[in-house]
PDB file of N, CA and C in Angstrom:
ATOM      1  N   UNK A   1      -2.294  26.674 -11.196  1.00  0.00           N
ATOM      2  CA  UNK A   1      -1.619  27.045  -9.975  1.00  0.00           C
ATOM      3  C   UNK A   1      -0.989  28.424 -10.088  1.00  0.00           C
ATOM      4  N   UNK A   2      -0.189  28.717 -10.965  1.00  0.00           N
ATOM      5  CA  UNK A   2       0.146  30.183 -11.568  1.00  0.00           C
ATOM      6  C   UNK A   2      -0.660  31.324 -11.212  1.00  0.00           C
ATOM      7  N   UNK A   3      -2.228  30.915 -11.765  1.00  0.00           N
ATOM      8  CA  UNK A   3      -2.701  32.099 -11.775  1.00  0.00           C
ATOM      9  C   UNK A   3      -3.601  32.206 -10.464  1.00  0.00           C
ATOM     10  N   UNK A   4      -3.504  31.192  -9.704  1.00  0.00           N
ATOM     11  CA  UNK A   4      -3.991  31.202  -8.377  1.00  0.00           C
ATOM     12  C   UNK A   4      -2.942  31.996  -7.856  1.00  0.00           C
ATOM     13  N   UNK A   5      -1.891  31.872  -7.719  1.00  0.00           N
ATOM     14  CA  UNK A   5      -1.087  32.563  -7.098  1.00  0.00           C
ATOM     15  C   UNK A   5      -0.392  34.261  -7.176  1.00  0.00           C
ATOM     16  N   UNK A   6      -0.819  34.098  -8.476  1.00  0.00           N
ATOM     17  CA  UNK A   6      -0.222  35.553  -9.378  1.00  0.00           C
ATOM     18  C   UNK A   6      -1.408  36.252 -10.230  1.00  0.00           C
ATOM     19  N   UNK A   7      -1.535  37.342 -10.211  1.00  0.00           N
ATOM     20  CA  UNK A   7      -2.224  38.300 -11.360  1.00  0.00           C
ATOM     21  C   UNK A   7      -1.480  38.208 -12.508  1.00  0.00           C
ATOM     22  N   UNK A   8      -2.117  38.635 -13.587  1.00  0.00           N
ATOM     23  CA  UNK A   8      -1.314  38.770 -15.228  1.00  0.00           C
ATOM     24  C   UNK A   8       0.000  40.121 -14.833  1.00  0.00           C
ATOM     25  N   UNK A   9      -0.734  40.995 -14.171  1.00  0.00           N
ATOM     26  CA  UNK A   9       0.236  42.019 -14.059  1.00  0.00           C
ATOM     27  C   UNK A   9       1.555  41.663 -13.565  1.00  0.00           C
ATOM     28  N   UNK A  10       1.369  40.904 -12.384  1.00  0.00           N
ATOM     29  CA  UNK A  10       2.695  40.310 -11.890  1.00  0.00           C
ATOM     30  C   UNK A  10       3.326  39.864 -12.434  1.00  0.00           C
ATOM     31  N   UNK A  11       2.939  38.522 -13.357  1.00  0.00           N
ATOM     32  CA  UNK A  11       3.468  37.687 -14.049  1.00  0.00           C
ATOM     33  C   UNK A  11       4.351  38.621 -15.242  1.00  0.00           C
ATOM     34  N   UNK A  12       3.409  39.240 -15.554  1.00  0.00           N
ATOM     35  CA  UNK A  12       4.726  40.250 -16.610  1.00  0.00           C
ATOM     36  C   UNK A  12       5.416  41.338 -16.051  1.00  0.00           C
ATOM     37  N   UNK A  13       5.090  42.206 -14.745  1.00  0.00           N
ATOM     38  CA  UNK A  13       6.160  42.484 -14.229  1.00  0.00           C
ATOM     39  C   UNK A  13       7.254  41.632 -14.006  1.00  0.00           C
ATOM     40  N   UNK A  14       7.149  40.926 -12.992  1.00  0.00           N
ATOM     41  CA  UNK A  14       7.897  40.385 -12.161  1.00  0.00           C
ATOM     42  C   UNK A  14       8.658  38.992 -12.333  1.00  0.00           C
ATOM     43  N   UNK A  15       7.556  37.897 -13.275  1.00  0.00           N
ATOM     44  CA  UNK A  15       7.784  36.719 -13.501  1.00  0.00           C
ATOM     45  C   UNK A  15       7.859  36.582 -14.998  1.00  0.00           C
ATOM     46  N   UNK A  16       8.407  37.342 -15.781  1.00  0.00           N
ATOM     47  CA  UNK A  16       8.575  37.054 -16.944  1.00  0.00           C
ATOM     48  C   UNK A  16       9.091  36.186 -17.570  1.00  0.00           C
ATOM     49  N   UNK A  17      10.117  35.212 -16.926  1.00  0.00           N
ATOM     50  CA  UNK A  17      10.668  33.784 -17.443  1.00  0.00           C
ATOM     51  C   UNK A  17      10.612  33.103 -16.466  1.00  0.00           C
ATOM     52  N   UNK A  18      10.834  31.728 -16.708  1.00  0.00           N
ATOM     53  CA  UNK A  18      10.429  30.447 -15.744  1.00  0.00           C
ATOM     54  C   UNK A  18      11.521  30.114 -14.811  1.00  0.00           C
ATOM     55  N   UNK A  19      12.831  30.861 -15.271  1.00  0.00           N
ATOM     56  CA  UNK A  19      14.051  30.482 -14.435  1.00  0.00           C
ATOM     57  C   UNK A  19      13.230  31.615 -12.706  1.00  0.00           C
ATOM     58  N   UNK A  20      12.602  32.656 -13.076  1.00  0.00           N
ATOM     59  CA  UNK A  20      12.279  33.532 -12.077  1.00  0.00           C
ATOM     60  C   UNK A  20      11.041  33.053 -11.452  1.00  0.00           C
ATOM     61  N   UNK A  21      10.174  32.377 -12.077  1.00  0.00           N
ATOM     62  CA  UNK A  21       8.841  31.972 -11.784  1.00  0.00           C
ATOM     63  C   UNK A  21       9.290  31.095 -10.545  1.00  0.00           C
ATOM     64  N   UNK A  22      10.663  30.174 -10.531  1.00  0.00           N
ATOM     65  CA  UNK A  22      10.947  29.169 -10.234  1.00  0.00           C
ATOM     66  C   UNK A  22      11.455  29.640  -8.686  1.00  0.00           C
ATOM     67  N   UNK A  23      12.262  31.168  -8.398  1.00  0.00           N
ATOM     68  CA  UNK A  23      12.340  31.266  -7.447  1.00  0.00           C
ATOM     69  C   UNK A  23      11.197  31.424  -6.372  1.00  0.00           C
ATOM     70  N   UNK A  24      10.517  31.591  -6.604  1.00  0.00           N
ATOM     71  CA  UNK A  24       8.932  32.196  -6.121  1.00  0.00           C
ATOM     72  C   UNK A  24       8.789  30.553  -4.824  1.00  0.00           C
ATOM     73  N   UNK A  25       8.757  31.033  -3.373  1.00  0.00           N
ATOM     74  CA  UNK A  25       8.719  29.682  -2.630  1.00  0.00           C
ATOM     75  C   UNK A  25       7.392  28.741  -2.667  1.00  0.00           C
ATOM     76  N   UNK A  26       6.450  29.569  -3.341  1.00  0.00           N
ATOM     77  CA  UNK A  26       5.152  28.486  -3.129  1.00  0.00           C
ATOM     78  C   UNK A  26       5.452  27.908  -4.559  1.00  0.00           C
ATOM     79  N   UNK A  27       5.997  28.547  -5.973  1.00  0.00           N
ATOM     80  CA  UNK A  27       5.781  27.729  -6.771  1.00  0.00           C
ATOM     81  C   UNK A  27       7.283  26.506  -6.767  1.00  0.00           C
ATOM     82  N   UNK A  28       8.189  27.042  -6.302  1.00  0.00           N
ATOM     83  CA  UNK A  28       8.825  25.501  -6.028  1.00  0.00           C
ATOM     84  C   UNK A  28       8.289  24.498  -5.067  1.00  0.00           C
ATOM     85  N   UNK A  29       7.822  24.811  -4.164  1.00  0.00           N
ATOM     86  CA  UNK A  29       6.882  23.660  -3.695  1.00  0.00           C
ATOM     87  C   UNK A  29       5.952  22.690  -4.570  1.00  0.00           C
ATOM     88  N   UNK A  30       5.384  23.428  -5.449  1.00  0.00           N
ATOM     89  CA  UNK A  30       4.221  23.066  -6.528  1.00  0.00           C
ATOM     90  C   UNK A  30       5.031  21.970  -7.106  1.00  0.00           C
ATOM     91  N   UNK A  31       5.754  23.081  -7.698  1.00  0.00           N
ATOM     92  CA  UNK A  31       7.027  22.010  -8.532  1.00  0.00           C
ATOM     93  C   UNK A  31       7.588  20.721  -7.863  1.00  0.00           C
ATOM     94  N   UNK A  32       7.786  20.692  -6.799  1.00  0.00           N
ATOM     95  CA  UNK A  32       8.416  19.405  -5.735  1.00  0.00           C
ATOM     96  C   UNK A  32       7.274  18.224  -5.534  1.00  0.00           C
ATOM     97  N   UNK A  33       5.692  19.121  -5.566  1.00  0.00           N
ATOM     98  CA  UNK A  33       4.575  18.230  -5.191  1.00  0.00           C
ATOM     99  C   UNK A  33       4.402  17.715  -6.551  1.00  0.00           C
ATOM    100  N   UNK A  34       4.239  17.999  -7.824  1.00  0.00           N
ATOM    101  CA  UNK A  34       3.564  17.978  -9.357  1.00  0.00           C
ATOM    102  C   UNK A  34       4.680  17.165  -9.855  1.00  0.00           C
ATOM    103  N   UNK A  35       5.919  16.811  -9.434  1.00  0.00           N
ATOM    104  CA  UNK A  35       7.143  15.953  -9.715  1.00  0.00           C
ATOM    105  C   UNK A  35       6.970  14.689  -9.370  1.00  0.00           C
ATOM    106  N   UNK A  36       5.835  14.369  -8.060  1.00  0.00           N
ATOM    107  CA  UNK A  36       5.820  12.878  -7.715  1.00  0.00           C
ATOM    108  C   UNK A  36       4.371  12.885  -8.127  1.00  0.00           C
ATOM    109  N   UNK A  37       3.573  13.131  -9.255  1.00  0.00           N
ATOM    110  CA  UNK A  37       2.335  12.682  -9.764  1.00  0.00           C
ATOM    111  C   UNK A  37       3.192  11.653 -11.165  1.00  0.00           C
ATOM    112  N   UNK A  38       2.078  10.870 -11.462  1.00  0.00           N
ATOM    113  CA  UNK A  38       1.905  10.255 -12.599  1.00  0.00           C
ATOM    114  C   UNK A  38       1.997  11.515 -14.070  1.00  0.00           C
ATOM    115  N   UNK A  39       2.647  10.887 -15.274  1.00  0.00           N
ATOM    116  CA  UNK A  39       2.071  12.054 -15.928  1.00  0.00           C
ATOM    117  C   UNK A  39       0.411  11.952 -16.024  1.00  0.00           C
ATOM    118  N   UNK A  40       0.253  11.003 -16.212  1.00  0.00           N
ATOM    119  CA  UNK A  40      -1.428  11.675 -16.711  1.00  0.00           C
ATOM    120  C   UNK A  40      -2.459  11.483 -15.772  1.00  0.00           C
ATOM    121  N   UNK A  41      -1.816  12.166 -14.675  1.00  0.00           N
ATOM    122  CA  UNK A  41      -2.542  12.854 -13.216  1.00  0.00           C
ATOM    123  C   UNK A  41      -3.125  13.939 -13.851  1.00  0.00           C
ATOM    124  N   UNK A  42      -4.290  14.630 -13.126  1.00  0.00           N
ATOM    125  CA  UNK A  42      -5.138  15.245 -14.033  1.00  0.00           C
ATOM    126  C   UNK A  42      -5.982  15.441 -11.819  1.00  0.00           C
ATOM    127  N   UNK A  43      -5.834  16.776 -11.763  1.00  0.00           N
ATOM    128  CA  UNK A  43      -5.859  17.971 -10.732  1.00  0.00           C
ATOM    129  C   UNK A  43      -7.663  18.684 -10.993  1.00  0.00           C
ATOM    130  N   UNK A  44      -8.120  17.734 -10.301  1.00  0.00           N
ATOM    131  CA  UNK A  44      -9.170  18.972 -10.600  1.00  0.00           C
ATOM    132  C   UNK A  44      -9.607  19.728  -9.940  1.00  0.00           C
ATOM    133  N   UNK A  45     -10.481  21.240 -10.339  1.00  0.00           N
ATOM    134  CA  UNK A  45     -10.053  22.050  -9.445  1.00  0.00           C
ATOM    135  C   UNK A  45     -11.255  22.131  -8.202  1.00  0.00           C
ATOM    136  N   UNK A  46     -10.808  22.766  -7.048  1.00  0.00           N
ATOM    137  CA  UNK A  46     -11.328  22.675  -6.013  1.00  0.00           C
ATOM    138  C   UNK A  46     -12.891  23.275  -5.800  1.00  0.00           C
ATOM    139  N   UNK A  47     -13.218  24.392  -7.057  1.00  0.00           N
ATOM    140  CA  UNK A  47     -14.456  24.920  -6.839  1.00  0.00           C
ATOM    141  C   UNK A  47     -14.556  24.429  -9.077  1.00  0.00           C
ATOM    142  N   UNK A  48     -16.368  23.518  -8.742  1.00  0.00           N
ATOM    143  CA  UNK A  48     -16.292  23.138  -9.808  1.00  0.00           C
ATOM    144  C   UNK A  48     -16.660  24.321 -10.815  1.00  0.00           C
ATOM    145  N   UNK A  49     -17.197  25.283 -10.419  1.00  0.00           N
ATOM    146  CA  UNK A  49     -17.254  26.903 -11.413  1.00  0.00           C
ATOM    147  C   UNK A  49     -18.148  26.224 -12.207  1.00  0.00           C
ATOM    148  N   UNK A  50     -18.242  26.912 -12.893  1.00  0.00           N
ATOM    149  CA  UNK A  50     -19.675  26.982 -13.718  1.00  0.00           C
ATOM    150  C   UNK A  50     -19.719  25.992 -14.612  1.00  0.00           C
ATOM    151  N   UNK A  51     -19.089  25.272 -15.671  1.00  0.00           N
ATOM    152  CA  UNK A  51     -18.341  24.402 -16.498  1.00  0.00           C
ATOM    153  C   UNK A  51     -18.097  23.034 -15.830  1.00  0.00           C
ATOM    154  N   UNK A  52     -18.368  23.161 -14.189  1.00  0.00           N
ATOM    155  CA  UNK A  52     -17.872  21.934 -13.926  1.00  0.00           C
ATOM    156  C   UNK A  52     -17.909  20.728 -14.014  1.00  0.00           C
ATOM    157  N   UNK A  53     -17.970  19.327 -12.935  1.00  0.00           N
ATOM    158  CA  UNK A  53     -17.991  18.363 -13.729  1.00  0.00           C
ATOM    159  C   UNK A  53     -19.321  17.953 -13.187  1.00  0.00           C
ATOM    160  N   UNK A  54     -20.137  18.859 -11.875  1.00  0.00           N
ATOM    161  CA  UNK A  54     -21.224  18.229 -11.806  1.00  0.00           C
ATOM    162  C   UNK A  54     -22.430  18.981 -12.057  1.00  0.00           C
ATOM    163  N   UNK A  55     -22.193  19.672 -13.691  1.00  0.00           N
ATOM    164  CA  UNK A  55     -22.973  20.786 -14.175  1.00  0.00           C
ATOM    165  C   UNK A  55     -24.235  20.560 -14.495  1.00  0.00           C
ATOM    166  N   UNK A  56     -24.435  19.216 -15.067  1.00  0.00           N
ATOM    167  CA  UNK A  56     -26.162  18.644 -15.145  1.00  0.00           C
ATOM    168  C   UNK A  56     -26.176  18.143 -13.884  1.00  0.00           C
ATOM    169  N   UNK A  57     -25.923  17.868 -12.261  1.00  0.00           N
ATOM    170  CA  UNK A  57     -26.750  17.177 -11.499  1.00  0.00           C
ATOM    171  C   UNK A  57     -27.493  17.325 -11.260  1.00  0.00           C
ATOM    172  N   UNK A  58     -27.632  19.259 -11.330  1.00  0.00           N
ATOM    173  CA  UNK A  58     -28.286  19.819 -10.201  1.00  0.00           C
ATOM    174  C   UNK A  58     -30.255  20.182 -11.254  1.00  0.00           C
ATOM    175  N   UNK A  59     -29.551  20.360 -12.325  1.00  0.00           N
ATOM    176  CA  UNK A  59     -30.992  20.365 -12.984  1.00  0.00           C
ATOM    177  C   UNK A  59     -32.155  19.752 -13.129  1.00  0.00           C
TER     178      UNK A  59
END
């Protein structure tokens, strides 16, 4: 979610610790949504990219 939202550059400009990451309004949302999962909820991601999980179907 981080890096959906942020470049590396940002992140070390701007978001260098988590107390600051935290003001950021989409990632406290994240934080509010990722608080009522299970821990071993497991997010997968929306485009399966190359690695994904339906990497032999198509062959």
């Amino acid at each position: 979610m981080i890096h959906r939202l942020f470049d590396a550059a940002t992140l070390a400009r701007e978001f260098d610790r988590p107390d600051k990451l935290l003001t950021h309004p989409d990632m406290i949302k994240f934080v509010k949504w990722v608080r009522k999962k299970p821990a071993d909820y497991i997010a997968w991601p929306e485009s399966t990219g190359r690695y994904g999980r339906n990497r032999g179907a198509r062959r």
